[in-house]
Protein backbone atom coordinates (compact mmCIF):
# COMPACT_ATOMS: atom_id res chain seq x y z
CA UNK A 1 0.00 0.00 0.00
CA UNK A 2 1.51 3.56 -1.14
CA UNK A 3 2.33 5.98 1.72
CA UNK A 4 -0.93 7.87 0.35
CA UNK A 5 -2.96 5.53 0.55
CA UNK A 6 -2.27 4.89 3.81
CA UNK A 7 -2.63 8.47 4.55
CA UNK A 8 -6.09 8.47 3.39
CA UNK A 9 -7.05 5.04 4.94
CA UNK A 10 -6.43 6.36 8.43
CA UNK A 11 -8.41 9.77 7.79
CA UNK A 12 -11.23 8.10 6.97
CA UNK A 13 -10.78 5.95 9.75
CA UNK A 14 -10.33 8.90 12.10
CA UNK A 15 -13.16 10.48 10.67
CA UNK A 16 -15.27 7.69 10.77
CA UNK A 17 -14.88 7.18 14.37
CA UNK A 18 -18.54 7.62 16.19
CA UNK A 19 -16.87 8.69 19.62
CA UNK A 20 -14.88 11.72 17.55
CA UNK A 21 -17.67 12.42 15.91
CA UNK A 22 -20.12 12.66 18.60
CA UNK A 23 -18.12 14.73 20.57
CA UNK A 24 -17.05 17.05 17.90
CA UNK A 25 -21.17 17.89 17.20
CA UNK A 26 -21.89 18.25 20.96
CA UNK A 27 -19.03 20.37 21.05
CA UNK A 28 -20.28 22.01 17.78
CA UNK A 29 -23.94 21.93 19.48
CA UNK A 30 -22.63 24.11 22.31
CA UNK A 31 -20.79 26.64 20.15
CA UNK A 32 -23.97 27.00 17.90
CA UNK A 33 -26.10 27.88 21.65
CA UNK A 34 -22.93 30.91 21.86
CA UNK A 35 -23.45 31.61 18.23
CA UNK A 36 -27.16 32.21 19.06
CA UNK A 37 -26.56 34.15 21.61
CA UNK A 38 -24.49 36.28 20.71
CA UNK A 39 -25.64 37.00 17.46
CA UNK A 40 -28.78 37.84 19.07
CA UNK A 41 -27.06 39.98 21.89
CA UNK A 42 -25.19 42.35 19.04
CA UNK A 43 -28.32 43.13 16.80
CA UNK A 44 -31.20 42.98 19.45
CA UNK A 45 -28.96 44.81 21.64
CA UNK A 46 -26.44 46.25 19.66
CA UNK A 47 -26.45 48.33 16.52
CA UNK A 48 -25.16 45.35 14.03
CA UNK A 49 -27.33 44.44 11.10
CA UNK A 50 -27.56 40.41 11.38
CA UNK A 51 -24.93 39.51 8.67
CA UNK A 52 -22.55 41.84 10.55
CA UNK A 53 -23.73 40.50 14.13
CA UNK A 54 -22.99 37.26 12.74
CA UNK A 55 -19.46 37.54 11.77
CA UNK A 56 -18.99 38.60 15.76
CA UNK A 57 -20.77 35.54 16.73
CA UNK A 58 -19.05 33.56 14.98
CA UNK A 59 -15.98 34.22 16.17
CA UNK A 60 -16.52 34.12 19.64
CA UNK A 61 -17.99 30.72 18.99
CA UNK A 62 -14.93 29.70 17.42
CA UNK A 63 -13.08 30.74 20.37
CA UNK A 64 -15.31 28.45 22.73
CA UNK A 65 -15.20 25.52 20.40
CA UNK A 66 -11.62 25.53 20.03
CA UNK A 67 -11.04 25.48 23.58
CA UNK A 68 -13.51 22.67 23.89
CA UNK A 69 -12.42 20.22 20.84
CA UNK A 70 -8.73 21.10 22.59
CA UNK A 71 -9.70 19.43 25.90
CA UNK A 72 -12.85 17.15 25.00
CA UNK A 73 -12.32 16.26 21.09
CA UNK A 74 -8.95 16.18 20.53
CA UNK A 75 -7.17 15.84 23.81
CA UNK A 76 -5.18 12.51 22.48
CA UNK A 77 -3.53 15.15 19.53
CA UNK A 78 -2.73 17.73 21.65
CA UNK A 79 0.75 19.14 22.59
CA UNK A 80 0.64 21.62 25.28
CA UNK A 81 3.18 23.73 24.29
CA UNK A 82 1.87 27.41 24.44
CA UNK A 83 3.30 27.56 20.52
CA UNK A 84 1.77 24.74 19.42
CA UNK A 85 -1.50 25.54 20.90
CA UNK A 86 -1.34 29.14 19.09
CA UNK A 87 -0.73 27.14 16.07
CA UNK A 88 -3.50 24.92 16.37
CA UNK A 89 -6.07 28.06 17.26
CA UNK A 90 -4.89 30.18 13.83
CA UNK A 91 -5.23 27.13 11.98
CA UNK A 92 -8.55 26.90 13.06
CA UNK A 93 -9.53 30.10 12.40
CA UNK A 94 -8.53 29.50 9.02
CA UNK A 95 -10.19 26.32 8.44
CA UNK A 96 -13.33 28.32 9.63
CA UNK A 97 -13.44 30.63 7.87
CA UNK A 98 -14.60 28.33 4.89
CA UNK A 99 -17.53 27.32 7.00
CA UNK A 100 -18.47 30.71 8.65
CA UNK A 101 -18.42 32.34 5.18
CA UNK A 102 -20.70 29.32 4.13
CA UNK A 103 -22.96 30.10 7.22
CA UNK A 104 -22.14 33.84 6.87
CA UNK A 105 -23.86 33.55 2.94
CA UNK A 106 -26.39 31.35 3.91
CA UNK A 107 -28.04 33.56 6.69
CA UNK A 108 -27.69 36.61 4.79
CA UNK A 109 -29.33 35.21 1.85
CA UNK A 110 -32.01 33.57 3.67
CA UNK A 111 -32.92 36.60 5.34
CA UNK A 112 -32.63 39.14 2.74
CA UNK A 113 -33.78 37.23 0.30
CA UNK A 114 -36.28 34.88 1.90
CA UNK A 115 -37.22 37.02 4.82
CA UNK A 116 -35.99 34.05 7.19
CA UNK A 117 -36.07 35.15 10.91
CA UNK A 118 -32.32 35.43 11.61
CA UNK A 119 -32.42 32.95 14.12
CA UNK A 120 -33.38 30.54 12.14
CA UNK A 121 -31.30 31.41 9.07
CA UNK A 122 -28.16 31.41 10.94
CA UNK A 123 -29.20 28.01 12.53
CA UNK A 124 -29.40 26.97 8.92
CA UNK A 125 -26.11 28.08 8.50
CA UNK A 126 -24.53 26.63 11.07
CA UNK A 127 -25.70 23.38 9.79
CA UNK A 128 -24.39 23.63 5.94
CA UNK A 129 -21.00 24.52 7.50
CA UNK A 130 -20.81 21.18 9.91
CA UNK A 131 -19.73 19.10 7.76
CA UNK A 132 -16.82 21.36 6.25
CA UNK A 133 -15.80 22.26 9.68
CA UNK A 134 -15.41 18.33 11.13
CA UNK A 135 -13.48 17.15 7.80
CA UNK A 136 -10.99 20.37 7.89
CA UNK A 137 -10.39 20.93 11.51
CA UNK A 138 -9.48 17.36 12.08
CA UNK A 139 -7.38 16.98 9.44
CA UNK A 140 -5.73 20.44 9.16
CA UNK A 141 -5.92 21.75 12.76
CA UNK A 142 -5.80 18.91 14.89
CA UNK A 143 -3.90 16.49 12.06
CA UNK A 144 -5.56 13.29 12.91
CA UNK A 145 -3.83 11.25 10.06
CA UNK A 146 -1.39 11.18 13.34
CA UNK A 147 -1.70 7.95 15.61
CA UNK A 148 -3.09 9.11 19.04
């Protein structure tokens, strides 16, 4: 078997793991409760239209979910150097940023187009980016082609 191949066989394998994956969508569950709140603190609250509200919420869901998957996901990956942790956060944010501009596009077009409650668009969102999210952040930020 080519050094590829193997590659690939244990992503999938990583991926495919239903304790992973679980905890990466409670974890994911939990930062889309922030999300909500948030984004619904900064326009109900705040003077931010909802697609600009959401790029705050976002974020500081990010921030949450990377400290969780960190702990609680991802532990066995993990090196606690303060460096490598940085790393791992940035990378994440970059890996996101695919998905939150996914979510970011869906919401506003569902609510400026569709007249969605912004809630619910964002929810909407938030689900169209999962899938992005779990596939890129294990592999790029948390580089579970690794044995644990």
């Amino acid at each position: 078997m080519s050094e590829t191949t193997e590659w690939v066989w244990r992503v999938i394998q990583s991926l495919a793991d239903p304790r992973r994956f679980t905890q990466f969508l409670s974890v994911g569950a939990f930062g889309a409760v922030v999300d909500n709140v948030v984004l619904w603190l900064v326009v109900q609250l705040g003077p931010l239209t909802p697609t600009l509200g959401a790029v705050v919420s976002k974020e500081s869901a990010i921030l949450v979910m990377f400290l969780l998957n960190e702990q609680y996901t991802f532990s066995g990956f993990v090196d606690g150097e303060l460096r490598a942790t940085v790393g791992r956060l940035v990378r994440s944010n970059v890996v996101r940023s695919g998905g939150v501009a996914v979510a970011i596009g869906v919401l506003h077009l569902l609510t400026t187009q569709f007249g969605v409650w912004f809630i619910a668009a964002n929810v909407v969102g938030i689900g169209v980016g999962f899938v992005f999210n779990y596939v890129f952040e294990s592999i790029v930020t948390w580089r579970i082609s690794r044995t644990e």
